[in-house]
Protein backbone atom coordinates (compact mmCIF):
# COMPACT_ATOMS: atom_id res chain seq x y z
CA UNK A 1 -61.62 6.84 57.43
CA UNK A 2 -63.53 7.80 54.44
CA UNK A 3 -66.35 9.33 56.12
CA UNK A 4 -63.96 11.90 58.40
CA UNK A 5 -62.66 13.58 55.28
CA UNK A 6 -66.48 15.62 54.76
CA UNK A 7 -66.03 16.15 58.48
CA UNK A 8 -63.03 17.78 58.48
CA UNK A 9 -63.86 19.59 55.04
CA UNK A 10 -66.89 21.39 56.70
CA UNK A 11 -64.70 22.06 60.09
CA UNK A 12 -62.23 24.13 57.64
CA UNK A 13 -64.95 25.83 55.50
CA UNK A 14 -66.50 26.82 58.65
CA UNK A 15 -62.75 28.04 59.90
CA UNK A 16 -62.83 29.94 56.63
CA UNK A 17 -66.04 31.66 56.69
CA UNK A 18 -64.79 33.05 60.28
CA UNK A 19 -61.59 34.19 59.18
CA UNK A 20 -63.80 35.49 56.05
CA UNK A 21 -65.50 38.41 57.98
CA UNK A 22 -61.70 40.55 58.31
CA UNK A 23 -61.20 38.92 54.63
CA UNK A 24 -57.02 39.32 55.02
CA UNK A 25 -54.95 37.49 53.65
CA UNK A 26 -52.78 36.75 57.01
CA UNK A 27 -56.15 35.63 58.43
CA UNK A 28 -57.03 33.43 55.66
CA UNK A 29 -53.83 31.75 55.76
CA UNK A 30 -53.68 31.05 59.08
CA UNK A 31 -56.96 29.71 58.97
CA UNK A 32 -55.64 27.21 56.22
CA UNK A 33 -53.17 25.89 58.32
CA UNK A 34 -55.79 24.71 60.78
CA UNK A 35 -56.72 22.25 58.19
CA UNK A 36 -55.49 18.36 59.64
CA UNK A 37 -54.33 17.20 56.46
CA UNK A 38 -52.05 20.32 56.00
CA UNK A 39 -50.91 20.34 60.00
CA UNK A 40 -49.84 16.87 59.06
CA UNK A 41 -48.16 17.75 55.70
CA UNK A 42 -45.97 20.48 57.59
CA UNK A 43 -45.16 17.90 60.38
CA UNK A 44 -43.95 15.74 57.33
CA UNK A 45 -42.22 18.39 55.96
CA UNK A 46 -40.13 19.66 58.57
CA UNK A 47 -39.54 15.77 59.47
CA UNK A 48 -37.62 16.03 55.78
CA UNK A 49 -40.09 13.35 54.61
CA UNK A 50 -40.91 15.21 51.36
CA UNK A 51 -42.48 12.80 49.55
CA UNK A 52 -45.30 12.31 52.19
CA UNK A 53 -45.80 15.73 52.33
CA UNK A 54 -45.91 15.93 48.36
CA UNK A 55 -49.04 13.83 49.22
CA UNK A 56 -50.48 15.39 51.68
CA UNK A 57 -50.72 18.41 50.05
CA UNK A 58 -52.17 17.29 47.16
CA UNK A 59 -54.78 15.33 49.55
CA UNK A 60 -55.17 18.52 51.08
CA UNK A 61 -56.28 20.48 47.66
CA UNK A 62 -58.44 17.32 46.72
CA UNK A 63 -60.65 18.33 49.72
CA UNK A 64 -60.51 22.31 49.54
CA UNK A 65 -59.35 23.66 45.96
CA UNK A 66 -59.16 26.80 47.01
CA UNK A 67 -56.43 26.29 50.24
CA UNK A 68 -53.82 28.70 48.42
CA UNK A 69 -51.26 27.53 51.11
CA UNK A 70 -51.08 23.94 49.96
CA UNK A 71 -50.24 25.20 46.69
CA UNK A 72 -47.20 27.69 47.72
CA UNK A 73 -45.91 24.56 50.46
CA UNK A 74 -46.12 21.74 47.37
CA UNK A 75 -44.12 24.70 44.86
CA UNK A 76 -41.79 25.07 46.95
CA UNK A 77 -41.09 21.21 47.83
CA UNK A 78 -40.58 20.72 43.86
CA UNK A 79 -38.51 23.82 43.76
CA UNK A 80 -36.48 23.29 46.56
CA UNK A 81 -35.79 19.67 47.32
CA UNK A 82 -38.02 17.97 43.88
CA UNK A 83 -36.10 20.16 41.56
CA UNK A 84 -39.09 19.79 39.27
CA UNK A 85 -39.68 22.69 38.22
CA UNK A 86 -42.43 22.37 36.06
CA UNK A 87 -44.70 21.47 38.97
CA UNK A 88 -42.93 24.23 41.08
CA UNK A 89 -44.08 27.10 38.34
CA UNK A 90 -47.60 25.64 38.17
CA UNK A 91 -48.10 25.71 41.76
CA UNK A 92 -46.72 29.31 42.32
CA UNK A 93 -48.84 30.34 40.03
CA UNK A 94 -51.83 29.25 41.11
CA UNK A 95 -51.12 30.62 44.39
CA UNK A 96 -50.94 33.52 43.03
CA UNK A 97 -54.21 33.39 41.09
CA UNK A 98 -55.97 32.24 44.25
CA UNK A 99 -53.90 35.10 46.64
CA UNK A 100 -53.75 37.71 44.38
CA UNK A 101 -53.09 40.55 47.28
CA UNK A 102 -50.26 38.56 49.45
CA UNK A 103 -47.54 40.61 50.34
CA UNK A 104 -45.41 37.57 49.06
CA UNK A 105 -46.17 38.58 45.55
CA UNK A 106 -42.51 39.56 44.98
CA UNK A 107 -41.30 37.28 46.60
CA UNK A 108 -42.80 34.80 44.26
CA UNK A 109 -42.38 36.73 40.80
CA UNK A 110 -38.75 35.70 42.04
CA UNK A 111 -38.57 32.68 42.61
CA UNK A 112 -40.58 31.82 39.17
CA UNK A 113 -38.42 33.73 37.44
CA UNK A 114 -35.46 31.58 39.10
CA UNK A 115 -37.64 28.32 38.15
CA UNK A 116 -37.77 29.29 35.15
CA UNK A 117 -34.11 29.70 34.68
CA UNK A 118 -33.52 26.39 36.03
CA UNK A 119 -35.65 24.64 33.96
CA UNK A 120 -33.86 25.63 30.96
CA UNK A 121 -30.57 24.75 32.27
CA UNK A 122 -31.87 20.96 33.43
CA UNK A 123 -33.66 21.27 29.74
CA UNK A 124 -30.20 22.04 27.82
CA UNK A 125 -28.49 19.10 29.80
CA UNK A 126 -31.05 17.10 29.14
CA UNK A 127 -30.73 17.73 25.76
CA UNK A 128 -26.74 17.39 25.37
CA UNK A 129 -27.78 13.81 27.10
CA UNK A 130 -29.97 12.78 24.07
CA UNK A 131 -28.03 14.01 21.37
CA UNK A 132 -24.31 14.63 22.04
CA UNK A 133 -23.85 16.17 18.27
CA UNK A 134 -26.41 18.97 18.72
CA UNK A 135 -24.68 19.75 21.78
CA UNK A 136 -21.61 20.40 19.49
CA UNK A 137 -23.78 22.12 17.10
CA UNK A 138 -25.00 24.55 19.84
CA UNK A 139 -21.52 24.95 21.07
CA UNK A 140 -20.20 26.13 17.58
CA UNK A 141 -23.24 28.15 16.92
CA UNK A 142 -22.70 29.58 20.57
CA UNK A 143 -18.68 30.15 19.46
CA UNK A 144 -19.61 32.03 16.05
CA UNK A 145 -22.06 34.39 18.03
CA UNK A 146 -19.13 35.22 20.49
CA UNK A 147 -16.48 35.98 17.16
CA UNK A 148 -19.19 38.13 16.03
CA UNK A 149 -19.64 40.03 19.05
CA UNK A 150 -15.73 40.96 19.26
CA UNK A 151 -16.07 41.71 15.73
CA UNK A 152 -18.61 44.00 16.14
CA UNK A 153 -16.85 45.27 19.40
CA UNK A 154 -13.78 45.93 17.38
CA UNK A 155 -15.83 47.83 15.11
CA UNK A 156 -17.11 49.98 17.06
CA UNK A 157 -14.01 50.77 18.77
CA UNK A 158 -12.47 52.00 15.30
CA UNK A 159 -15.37 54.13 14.50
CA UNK A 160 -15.18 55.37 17.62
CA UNK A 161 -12.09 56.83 16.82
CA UNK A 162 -12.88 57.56 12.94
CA UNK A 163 -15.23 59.95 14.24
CA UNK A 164 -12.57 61.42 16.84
CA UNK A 165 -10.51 61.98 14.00
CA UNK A 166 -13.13 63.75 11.66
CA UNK A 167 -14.48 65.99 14.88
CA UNK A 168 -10.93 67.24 15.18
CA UNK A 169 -10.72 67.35 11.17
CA UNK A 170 -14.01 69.39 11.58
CA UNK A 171 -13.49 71.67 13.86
CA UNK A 172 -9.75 72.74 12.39
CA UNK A 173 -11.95 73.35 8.66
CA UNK A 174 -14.13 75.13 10.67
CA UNK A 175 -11.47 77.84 11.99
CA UNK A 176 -10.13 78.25 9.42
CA UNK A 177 -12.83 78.97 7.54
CA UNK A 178 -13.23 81.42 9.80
CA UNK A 179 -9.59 83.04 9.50
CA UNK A 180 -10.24 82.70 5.61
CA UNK A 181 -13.89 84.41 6.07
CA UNK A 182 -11.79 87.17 8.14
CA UNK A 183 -9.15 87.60 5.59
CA UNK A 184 -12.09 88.27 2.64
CA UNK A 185 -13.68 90.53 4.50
CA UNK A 186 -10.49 92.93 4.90
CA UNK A 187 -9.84 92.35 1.02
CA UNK A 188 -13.39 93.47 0.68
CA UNK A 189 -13.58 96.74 2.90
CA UNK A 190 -9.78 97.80 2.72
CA UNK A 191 -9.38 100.73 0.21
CA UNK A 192 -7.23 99.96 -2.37
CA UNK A 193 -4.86 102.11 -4.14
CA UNK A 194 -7.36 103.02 -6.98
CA UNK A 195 -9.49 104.70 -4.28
CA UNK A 196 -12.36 102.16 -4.44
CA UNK A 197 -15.21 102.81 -1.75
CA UNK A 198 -14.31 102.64 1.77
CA UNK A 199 -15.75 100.04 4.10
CA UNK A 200 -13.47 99.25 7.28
CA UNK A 201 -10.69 102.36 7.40
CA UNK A 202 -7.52 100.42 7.16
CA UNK A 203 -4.67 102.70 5.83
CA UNK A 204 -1.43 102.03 4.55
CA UNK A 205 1.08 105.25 4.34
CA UNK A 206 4.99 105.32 3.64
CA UNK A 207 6.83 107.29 6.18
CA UNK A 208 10.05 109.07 4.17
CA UNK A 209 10.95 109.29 1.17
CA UNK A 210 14.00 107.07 1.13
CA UNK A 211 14.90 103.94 -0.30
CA UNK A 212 14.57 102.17 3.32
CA UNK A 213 11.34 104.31 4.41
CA UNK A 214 9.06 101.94 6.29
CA UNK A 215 5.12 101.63 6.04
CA UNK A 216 2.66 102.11 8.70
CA UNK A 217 -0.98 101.31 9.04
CA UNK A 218 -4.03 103.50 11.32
CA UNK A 219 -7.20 102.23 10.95
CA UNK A 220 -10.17 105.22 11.58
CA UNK A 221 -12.82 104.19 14.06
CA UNK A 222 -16.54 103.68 13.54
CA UNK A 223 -19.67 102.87 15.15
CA UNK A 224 -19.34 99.75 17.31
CA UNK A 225 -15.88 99.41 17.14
CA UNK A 226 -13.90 98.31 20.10
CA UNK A 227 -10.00 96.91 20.97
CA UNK A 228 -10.75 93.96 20.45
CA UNK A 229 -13.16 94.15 17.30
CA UNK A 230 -10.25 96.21 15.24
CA UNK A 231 -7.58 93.60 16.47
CA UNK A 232 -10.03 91.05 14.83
CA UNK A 233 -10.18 92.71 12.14
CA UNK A 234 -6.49 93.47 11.47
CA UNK A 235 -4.80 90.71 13.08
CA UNK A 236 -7.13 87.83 12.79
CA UNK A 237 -6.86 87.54 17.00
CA UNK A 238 -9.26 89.75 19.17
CA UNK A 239 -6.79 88.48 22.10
CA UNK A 240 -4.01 91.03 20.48
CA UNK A 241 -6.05 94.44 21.24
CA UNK A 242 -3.51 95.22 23.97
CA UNK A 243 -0.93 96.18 20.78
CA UNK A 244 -3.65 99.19 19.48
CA UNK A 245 -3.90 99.97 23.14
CA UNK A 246 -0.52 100.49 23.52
CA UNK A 247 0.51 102.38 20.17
CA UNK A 248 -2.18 104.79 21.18
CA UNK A 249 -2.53 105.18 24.82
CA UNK A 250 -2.79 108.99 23.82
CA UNK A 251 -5.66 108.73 21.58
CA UNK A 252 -7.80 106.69 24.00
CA UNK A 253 -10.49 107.76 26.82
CA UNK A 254 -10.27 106.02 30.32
CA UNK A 255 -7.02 103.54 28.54
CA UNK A 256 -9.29 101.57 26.43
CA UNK A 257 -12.11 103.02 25.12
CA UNK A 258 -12.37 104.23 21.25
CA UNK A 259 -14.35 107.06 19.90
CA UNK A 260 -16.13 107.33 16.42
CA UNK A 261 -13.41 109.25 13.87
CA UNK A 262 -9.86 108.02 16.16
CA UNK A 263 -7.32 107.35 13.85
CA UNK A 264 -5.64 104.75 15.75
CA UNK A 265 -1.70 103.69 14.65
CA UNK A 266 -1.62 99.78 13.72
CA UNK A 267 1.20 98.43 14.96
């Protein structure tokens, strides 16, 4: 029996080197499974007699190292049915090494990475097993981590609204900065009544001479001036223009527009 194994050794090399002149993968693979001890393994396999084919397969890479397919067939034995994992990562990976082109790379990144997960899960059991009080240890530790997390959840929650609160804090300041910026600005270019200089034209004129006479405004147009510029200026509200519009309709050109010099009533 010994003196078959070189035999059938040189039969798959020279299966190899004939699959080797296309070089793919697919071809090198199927010439693999060619190989007795592997035909056998697979019978084994699919006959749910894992162990033997455990065997097998690791008879099969005792007589050709390089037989890739032995190594993805005995990884996914331990994965699958095994549930040694150890073995299972090892052996992926080395098919992997030796097939570094196979379409199944994916396919494999996955099912390491699920190995992977599994062996710390057996690992953690394993290790409540041992040692029962570092199990309660981890649990506690595991138990602060999750108090911190809703701390820190909670946390950010009430910033979250902090900063809703300042934003609308913010943005009121801001306006009325704005109205007060408006405000200095008439204090600053209104004419008072010791006939400082003029900036903005806003009047301010007592009509009769009686005890209930009543004050109006006009405000005298200059360059760039439009509706709704003077009814920032006097009200504090561009939106109001339609007021000057009104208590002037016959001052203005085409209903609207202003001219350089108008004296337009403030209403």
């Amino acid at each position: 029996m010994k003196r078959t194994i070189p035999h059938l050794s040189l039969l798959f090399l020279g299966t190899l080197a004939l699959a080797g002149c296309r070089r793919t993968v697919a071809d090198i693979e199927a010439a693999e499974h060619q190989h007795p001890t592997l035909r056998q393994a697979r019978a084994s396999e699919q006959a749910g007699d894992f162990d033997r084919a455990l065997k097998l397969y690791q008879e099969v890479l005792l007589q050709s190292p390089t037989a890739a397919s032995a190594h993805l067939q005995l990884a996914l034995i331990y994965h699958d049915h095994a549930k040694d994992y150890i073995e299972a990562i090892h052996h992926y990976r080395r098919y992997l090494a030796l097939r570094p082109k196979t379409e199944k790379q994916a396919m494999i990144a996955g099912r390491i990475q699920k190995a992977e997960q599994l062996l710390a899960t057996q690992s953690a059991r394993k290790l409540s097993a041992s040692d029962p009080s570092g199990q309660v240890a981890l649990l506690q530790q595991i138990d602060k981590l999750n108090a911190s997390l809703v701390r820190a959840e909670a946390e950010k929650t009430r910033l979250a609204e902090t900063n809703a609160v300042l934003t609308r804090q913010i943005a009121d300041l801001n306006g009325r900065i704005k109205r007060l910026e408006r405000w200095v600005d008439r204090l600053q270019t209104t004419p008072g009544t010791d006939g400082g200089a003029p900036g903005r034209r806003l009047l301010t004129s007592a009509e009769g001479t009686s005890a209930g006479a009543t004050a109006s405004r006009t405000y005298e147009v200059r360059d760039g001036d439009s509706l709704s510029r003077i009814a920032d200026f006097v009200y504090g509200d561009p939106t109001l223009w339609p007021r000057i519009r009104d208590a002037n309709r016959d001052k203005l050109r085409n209903g609207e527009r202003v001219r350089v010099g108008d004296i337009l009533v403030i209403p």
